[in-house]
Protein backbone atom coordinates (compact mmCIF):
# COMPACT_ATOMS: atom_id res chain seq x y z
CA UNK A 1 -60.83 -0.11 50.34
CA UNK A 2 -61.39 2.12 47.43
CA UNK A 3 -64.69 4.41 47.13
CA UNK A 4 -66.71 3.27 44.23
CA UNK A 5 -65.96 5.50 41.54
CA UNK A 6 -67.82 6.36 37.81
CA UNK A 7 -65.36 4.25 36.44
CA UNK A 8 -66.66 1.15 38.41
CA UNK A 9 -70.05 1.47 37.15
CA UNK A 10 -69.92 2.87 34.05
CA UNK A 11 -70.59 -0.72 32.66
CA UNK A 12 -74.31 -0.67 33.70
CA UNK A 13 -74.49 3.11 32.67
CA UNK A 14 -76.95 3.66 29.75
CA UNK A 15 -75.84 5.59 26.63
CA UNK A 16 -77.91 8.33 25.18
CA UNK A 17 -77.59 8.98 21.38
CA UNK A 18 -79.24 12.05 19.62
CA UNK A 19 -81.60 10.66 16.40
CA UNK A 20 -80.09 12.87 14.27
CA UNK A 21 -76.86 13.04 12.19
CA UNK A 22 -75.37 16.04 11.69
CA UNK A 23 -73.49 16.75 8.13
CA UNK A 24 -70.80 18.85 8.37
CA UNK A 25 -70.31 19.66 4.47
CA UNK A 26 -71.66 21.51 1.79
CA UNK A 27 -74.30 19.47 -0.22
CA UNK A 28 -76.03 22.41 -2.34
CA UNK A 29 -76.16 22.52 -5.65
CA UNK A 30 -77.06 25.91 -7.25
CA UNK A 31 -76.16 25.98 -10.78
CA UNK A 32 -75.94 22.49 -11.84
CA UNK A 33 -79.60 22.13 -11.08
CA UNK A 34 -80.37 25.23 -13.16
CA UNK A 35 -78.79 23.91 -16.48
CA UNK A 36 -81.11 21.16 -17.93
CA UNK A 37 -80.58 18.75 -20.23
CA UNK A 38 -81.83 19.40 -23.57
CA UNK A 39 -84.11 17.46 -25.49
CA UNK A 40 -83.13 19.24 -29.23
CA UNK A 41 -79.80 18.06 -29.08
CA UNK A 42 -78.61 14.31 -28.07
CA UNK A 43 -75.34 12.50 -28.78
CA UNK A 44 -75.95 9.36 -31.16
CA UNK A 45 -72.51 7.76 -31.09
CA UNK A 46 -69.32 8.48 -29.58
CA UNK A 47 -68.48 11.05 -32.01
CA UNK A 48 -69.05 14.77 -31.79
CA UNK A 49 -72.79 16.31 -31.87
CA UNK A 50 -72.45 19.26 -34.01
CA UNK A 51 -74.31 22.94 -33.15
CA UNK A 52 -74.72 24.82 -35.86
CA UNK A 53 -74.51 28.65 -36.30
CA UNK A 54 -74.89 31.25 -38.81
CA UNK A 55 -72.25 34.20 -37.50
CA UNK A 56 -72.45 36.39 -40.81
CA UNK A 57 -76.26 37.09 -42.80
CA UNK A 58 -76.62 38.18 -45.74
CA UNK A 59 -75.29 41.81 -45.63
CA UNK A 60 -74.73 42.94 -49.63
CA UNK A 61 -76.91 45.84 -48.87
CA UNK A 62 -75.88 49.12 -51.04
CA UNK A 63 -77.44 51.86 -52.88
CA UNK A 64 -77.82 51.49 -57.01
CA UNK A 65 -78.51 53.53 -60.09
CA UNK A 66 -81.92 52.35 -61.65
CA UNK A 67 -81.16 54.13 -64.64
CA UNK A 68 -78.91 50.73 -66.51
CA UNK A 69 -76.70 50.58 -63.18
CA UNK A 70 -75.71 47.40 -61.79
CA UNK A 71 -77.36 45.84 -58.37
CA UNK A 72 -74.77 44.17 -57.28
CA UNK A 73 -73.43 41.08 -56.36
CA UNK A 74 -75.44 39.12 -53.79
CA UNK A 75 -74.31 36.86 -51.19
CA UNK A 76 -75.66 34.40 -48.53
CA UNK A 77 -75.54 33.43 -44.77
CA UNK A 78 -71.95 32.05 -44.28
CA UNK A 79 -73.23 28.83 -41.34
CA UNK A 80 -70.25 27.26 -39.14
CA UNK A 81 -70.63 24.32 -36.35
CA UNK A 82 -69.43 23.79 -33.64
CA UNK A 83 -68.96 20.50 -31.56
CA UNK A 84 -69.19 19.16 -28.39
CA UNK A 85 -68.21 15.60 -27.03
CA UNK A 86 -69.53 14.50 -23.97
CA UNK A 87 -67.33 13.59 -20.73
CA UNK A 88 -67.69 11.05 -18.00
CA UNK A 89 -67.31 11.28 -14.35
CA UNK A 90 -67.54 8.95 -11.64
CA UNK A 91 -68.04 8.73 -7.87
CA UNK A 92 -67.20 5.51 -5.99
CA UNK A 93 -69.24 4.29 -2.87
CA UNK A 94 -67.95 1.08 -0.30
CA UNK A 95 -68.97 -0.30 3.04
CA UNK A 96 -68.26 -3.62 4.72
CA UNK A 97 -70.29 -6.27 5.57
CA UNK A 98 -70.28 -5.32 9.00
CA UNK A 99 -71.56 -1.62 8.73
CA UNK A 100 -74.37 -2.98 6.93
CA UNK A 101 -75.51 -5.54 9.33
CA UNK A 102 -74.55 -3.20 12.37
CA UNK A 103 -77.09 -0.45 11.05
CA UNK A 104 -79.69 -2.69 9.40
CA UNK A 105 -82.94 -1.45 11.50
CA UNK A 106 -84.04 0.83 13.75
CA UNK A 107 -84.13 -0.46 16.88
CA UNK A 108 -79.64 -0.72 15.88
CA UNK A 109 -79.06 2.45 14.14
CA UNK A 110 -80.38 5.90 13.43
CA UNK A 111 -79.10 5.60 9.42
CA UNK A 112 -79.14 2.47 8.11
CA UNK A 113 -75.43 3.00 6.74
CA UNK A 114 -75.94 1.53 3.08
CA UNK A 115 -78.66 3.66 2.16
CA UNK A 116 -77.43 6.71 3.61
CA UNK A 117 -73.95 6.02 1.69
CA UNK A 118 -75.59 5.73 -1.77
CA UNK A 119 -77.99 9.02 -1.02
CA UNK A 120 -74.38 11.02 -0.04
CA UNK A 121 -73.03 9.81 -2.96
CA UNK A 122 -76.18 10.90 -5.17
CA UNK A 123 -75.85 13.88 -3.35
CA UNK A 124 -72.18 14.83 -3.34
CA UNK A 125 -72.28 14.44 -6.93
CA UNK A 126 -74.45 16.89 -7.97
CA UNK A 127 -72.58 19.90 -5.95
CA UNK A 128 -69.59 18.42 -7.53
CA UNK A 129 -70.58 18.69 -11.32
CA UNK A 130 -71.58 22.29 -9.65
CA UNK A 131 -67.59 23.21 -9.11
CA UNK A 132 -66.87 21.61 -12.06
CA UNK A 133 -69.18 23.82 -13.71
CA UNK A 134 -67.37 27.04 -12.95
CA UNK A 135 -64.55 25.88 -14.47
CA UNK A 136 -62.90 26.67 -17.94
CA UNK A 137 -62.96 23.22 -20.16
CA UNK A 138 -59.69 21.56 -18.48
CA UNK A 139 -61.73 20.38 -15.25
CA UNK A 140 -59.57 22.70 -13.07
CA UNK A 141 -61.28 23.26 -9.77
CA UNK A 142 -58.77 26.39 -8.51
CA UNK A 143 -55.26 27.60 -8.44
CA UNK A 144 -52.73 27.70 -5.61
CA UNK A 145 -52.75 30.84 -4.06
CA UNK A 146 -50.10 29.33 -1.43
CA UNK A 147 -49.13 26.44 0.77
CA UNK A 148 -48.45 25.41 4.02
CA UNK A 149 -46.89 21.97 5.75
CA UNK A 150 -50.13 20.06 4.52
CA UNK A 151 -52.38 22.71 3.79
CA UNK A 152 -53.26 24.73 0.58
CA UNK A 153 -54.75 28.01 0.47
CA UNK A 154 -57.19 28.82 -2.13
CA UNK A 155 -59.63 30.66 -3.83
CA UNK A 156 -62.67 29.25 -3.24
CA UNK A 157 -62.56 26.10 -0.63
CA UNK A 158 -65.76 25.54 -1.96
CA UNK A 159 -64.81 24.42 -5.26
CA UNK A 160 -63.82 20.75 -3.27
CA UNK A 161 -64.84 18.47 -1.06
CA UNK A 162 -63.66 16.55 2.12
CA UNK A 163 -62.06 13.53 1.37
CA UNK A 164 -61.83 14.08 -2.11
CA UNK A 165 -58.60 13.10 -4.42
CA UNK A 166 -57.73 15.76 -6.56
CA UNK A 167 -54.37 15.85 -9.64
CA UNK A 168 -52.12 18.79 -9.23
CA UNK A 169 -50.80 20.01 -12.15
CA UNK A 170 -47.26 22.62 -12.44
CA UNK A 171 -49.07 23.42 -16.19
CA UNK A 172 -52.19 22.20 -18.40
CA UNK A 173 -49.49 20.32 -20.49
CA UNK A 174 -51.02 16.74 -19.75
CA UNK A 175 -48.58 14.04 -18.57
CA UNK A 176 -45.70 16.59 -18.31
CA UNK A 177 -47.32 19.09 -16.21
CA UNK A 178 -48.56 16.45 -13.66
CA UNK A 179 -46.73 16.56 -10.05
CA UNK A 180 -48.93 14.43 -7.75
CA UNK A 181 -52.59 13.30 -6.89
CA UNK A 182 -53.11 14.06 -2.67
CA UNK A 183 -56.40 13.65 -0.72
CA UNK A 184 -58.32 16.55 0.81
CA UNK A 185 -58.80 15.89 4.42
CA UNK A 186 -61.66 18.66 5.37
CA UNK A 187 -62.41 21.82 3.90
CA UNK A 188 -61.79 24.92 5.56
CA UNK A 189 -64.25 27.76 4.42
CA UNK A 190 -63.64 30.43 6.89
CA UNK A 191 -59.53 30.58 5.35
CA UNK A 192 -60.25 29.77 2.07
CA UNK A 193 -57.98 26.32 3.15
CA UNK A 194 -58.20 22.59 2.03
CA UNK A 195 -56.05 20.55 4.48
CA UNK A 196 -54.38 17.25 2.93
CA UNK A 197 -53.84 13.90 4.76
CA UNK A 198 -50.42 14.04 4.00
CA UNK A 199 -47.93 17.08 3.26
CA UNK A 200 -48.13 18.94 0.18
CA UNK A 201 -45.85 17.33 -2.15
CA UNK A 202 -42.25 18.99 -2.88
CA UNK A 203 -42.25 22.14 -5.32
CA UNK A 204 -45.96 22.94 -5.42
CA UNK A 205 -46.54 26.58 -5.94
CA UNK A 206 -49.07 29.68 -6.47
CA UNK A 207 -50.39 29.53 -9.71
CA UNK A 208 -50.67 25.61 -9.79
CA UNK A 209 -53.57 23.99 -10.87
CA UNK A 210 -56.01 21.54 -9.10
CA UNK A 211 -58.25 19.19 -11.13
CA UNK A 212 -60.39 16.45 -10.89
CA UNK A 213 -58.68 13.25 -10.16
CA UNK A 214 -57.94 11.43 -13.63
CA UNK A 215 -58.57 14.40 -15.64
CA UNK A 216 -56.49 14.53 -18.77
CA UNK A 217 -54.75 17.83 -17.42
CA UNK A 218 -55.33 19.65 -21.17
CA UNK A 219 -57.33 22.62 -22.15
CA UNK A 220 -60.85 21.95 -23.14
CA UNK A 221 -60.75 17.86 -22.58
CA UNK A 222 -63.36 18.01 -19.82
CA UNK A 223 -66.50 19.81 -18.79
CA UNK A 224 -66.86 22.99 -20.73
CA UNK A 225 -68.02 25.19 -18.08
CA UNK A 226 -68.56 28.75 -16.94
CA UNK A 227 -64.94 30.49 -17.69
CA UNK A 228 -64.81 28.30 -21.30
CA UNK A 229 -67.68 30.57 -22.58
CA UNK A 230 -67.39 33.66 -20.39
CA UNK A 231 -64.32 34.98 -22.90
CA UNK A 232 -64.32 38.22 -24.12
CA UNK A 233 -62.20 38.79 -27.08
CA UNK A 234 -61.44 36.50 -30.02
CA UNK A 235 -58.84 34.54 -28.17
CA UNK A 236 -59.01 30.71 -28.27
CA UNK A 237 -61.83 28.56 -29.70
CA UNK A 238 -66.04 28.70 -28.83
CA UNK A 239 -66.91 24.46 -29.68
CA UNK A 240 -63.91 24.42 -31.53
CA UNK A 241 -64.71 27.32 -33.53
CA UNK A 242 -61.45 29.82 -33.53
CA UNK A 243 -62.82 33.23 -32.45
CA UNK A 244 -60.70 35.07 -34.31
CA UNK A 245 -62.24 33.55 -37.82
CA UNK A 246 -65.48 35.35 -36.47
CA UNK A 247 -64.65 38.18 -34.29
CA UNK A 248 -67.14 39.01 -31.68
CA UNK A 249 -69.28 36.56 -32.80
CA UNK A 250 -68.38 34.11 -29.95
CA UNK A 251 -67.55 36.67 -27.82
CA UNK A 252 -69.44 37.11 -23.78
CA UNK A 253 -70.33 40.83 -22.92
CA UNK A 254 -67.19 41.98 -20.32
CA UNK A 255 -67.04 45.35 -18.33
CA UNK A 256 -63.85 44.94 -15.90
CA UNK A 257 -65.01 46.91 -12.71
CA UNK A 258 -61.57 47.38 -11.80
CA UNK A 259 -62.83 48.64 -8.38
CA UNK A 260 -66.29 48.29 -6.28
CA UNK A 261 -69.51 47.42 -8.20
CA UNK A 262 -71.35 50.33 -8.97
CA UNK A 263 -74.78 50.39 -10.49
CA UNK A 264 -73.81 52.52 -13.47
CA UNK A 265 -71.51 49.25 -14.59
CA UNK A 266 -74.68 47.17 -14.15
CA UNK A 267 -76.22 49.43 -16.51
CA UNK A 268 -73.49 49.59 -18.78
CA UNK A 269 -73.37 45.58 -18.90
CA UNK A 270 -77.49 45.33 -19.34
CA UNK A 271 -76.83 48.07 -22.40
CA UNK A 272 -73.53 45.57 -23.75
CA UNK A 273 -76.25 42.77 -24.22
CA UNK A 274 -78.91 45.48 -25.67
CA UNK A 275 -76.49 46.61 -28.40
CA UNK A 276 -75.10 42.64 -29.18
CA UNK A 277 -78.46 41.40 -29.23
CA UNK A 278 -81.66 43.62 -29.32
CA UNK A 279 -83.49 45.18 -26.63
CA UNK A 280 -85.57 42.05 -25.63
CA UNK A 281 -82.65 39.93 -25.70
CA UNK A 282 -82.39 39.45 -21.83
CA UNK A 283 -86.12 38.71 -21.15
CA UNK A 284 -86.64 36.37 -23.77
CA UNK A 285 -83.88 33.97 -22.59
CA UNK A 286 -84.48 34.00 -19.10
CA UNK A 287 -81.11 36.05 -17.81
CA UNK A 288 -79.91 35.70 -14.27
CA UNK A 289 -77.69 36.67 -11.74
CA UNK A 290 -74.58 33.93 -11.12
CA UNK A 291 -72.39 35.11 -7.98
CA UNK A 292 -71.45 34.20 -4.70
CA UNK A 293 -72.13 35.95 -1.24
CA UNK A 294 -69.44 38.48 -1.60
CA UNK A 295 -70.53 39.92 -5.02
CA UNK A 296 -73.99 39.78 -3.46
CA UNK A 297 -72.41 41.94 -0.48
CA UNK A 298 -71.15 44.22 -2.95
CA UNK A 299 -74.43 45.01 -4.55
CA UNK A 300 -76.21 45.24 -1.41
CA UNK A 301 -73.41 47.77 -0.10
CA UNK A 302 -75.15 50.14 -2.85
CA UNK A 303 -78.22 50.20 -1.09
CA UNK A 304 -76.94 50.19 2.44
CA UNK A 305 -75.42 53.75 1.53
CA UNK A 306 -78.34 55.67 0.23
CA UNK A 307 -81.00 53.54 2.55
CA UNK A 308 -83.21 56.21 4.88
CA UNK A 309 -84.91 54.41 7.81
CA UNK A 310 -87.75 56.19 9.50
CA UNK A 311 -87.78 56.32 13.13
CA UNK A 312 -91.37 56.07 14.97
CA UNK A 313 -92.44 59.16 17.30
CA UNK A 314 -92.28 58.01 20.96
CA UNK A 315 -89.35 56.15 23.03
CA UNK A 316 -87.78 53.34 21.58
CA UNK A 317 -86.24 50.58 23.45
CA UNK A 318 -84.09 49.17 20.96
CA UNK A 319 -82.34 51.24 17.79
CA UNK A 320 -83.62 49.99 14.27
CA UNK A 321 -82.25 47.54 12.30
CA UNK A 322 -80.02 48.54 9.71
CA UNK A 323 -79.69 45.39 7.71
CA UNK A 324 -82.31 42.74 7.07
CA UNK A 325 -81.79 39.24 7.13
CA UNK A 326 -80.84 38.25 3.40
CA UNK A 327 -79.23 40.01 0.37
CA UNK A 328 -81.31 41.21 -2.30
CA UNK A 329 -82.60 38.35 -4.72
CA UNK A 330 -82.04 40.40 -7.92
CA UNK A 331 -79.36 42.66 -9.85
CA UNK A 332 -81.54 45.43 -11.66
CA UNK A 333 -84.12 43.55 -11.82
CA UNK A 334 -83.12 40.07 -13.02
CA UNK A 335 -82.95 37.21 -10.56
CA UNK A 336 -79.83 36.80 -8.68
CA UNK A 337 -78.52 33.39 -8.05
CA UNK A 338 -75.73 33.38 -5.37
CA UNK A 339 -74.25 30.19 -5.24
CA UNK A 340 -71.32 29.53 -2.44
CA UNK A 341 -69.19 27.42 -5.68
CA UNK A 342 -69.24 30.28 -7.48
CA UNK A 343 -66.05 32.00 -8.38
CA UNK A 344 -65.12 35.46 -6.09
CA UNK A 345 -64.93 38.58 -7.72
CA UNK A 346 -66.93 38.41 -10.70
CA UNK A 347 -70.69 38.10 -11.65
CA UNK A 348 -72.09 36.05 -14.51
CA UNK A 349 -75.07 36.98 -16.32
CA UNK A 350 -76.53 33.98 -17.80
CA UNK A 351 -79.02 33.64 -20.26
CA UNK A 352 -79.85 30.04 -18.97
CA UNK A 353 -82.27 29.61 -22.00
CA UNK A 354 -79.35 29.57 -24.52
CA UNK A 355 -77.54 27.16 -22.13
CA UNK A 356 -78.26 23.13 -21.53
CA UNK A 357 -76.37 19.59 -20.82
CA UNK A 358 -76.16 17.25 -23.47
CA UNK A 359 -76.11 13.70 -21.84
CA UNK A 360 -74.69 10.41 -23.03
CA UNK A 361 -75.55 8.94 -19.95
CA UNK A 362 -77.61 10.28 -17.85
CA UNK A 363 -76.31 10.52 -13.65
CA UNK A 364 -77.31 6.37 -13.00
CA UNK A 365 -75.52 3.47 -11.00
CA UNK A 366 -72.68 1.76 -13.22
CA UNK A 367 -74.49 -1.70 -14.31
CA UNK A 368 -73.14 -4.64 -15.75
CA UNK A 369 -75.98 -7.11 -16.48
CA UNK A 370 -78.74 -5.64 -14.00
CA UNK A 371 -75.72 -5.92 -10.91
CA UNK A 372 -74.82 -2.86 -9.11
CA UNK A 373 -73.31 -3.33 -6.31
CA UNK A 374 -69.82 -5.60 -6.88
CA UNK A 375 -67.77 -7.08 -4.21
CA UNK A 376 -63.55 -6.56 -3.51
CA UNK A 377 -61.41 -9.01 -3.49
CA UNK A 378 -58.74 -9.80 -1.04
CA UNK A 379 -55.06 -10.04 -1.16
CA UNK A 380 -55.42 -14.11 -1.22
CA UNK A 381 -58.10 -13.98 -4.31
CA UNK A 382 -61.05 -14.49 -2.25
CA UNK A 383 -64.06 -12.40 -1.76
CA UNK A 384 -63.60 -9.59 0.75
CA UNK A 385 -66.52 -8.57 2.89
CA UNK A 386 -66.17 -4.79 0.84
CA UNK A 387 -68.87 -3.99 -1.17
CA UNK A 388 -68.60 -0.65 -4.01
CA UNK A 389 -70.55 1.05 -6.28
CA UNK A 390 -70.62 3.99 -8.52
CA UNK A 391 -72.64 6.61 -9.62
CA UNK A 392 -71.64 8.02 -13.61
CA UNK A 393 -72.39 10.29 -15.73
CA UNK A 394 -71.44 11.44 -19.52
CA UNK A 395 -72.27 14.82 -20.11
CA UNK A 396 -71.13 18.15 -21.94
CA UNK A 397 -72.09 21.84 -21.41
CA UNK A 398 -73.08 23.83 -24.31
CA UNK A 399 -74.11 27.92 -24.29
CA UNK A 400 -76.14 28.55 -27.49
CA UNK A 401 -75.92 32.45 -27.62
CA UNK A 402 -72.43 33.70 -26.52
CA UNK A 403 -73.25 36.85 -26.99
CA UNK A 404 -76.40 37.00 -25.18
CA UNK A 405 -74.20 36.29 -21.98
CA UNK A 406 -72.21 39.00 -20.38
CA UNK A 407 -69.51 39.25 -16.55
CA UNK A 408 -68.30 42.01 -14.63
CA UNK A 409 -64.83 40.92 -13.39
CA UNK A 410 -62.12 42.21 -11.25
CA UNK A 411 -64.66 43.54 -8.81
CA UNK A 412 -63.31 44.36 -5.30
CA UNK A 413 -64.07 41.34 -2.72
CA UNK A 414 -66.13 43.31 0.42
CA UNK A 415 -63.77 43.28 3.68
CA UNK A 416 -64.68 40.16 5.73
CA UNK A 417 -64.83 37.72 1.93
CA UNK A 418 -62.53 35.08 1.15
CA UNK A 419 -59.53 36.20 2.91
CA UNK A 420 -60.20 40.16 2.74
């Protein structure tokens, strides 16, 4: 006869499970949250909302001859508007019949699964519209920096999100430049890596883009975000208003480090915004800080070469330490906001009072006649036990002062940063 073994009585064996679920992924939302929805400016239709602005004052100053010379011609303020028209964005939500009434109490589940989908969704969304923010007005997340079997290295893997669809696009040409939509499998932080659940489709490339599933693949036809307004130059168009009609006017403050941050670039950026706008320019419109953790590691690298640590009289046990726990929480003084969806390389200064959503709908359930939730239907026409929802939102960015707002770019990433 055989001894008794685990497997013979792991039937009566009792099954211990921890009351806590662990989530694996980035939820934060840094900037997003930061921008808020103004209350001077609402859309009324589906056409544009216009923002008016007066780039040229009146100017016809000159010196005259009071003795029968002439004053002068006068002139006025010349006033332009722009526009902005809001975009929409979903996120979808299922679960079966069966998840529900497996997790419905607590005395069955530790998450009662239908709640806790519709909070992840709520939640998810947010840090989202957060990547979406950094972007430049075609709802491009990144750029291919290369590829593997069914993997794609990137910038920033924090710009997406496991199990997410995204578009790949060859060009921002619309129809023409799109190659395939694929689905992110997980998100791979530590090599800048999102891994697909399938290969990477034939031809893809460095220097393709990756957008938002069902974007329109075309400049400046979705969320108007970070890189749309950070442009120095007159190049391209500020709310459809060509820069080059008005130059500088539309214009962000740029100082290209080439090189490591240094704090006499700071300076020279501060001093940018001084000279565009007046010395109080910065206070009065609340300016921050926008970065992630390497550009934060940069400024902190400052310090940690000039630091002097005084060493107590008597033995020591243990040597000091060198580095404290977090990175400084301002950049010459102004608040610094590291957020890990930022872009690497380059810091943002923001004047966040001179920047707000304008909402067509605010972030609510999708509703048809008080009904939320709506069931699928199977193959034969009948109900399926499937249940979906979705959270939307219509929104649009808009930065009020251009000029107020200022980057450093081309800043050398710290050893040990996003693949350095």
């Amino acid at each position: 006869m055989q001894a008794g073994n685990n497997t013979n009585s792991i039937a009566s064996q009792r099954e211990y499970l921890r009351d806590k679920l662990e989530e694996t992924f980035l939820l934060s939302s840094t900037l997003w949250s930061r921008i808020q929805a103004r209350t001077d400016i609402k859309p009324v239709s589906s056409r544009p909302s216009r923002i008016p602005f007066t780039p040229i004052p009146t100017a016809a100053f000159r010196q005259f001859n009071p003795n029968g010379g002439p004053l002068g011609v006068g002139d006025g303020p010349q006033e332009v508007y722009g526009q902005l028209s809001c975009v929409y964005f979903s996120q979808g939500g299922a679960y079966t019949a069966q998840s529900e009434y497996a997790t419905d109490g607590d005395e069955r589940s530790i998450k009662n699964y239908v709640a806790y989908t519709e909070e992840t969704v709520t939640r998810t969304f947010a840090g989202m519209m957060d990547a979406v923010l950094q972007g430049d007005g075609s709802n491009t997340l990144d750029t291919v920096v290369s590829v593997g079997a069914n993997s794609i290295v990137v910038n920033n893997a924090n710009f997406f999100s496991s199990g997410q669809p995204i578009d790949i696009y060859s060009a921002l040409t619309g129809p023409a430049g799109f190659v395939a939509t694929v689905q992110i499998q997980t998100v791979d932080t530590t090599n800048t890596t999102i891994w697909l659940t399938g290969p990477v489709p034939a031809g893809v490339a460095a220097g393709f883009f990756l957008v938002v599933a069902g974007s329109a693949g075309l400049p400046n036809s979705g969320l108007l975000g970070i890189r749309n307004y950070q442009v120095a130059g007159n190049v391209g168009n500020f709310m459809n208003i060509l820069r080059s009609s008005y130059p500088d006017q539309f214009s962000a403050r740029n100082i290209p480090a080439n090189g490591a941050l240094v704090p006499a670039t700071v300076r020279a950026m501060l001093a940018q915004i001084i000279l565009a706008k007046g010395v109080d320019a910065a206070d009065e419109n609340d300016l921050i800080v926008h970065c992630n953790v390497d550009m934060a590691a940069a400024w902190e690298d400052n310090a940690l070469l000039v630091q002097r640590v005084d060493l107590p009289s008597g033995k020591r046990k243990n040597s000091e330490d060198m580095l404290a726990s977090k990175t400084p929480s301002a950049m010459a003084g102004y608040e610094m906001v590291v957020n890990p969806r930022a872009a690497p390389g380059i810091i943002d200064f923001l004047a966040l009072k001179e920047w707000g959503r304008l909402e067509a709908k605010a972030l609510d359930m999708y509703e048809v006649d008080g009904q939320t939730t709506f069931p699928q239907y199977g193959a034969d026409g009948s109900v399926a036990t499937t249940n979906m929802f979705w959270m939307i939102l219509g929104v649009q960015i808009g930065s009020w002062m251009p000029r107020i707002n200022a980057f450093i770019n081309n800043v050398t990433v710290p050893k040990g940063y996003f693949g350095h």
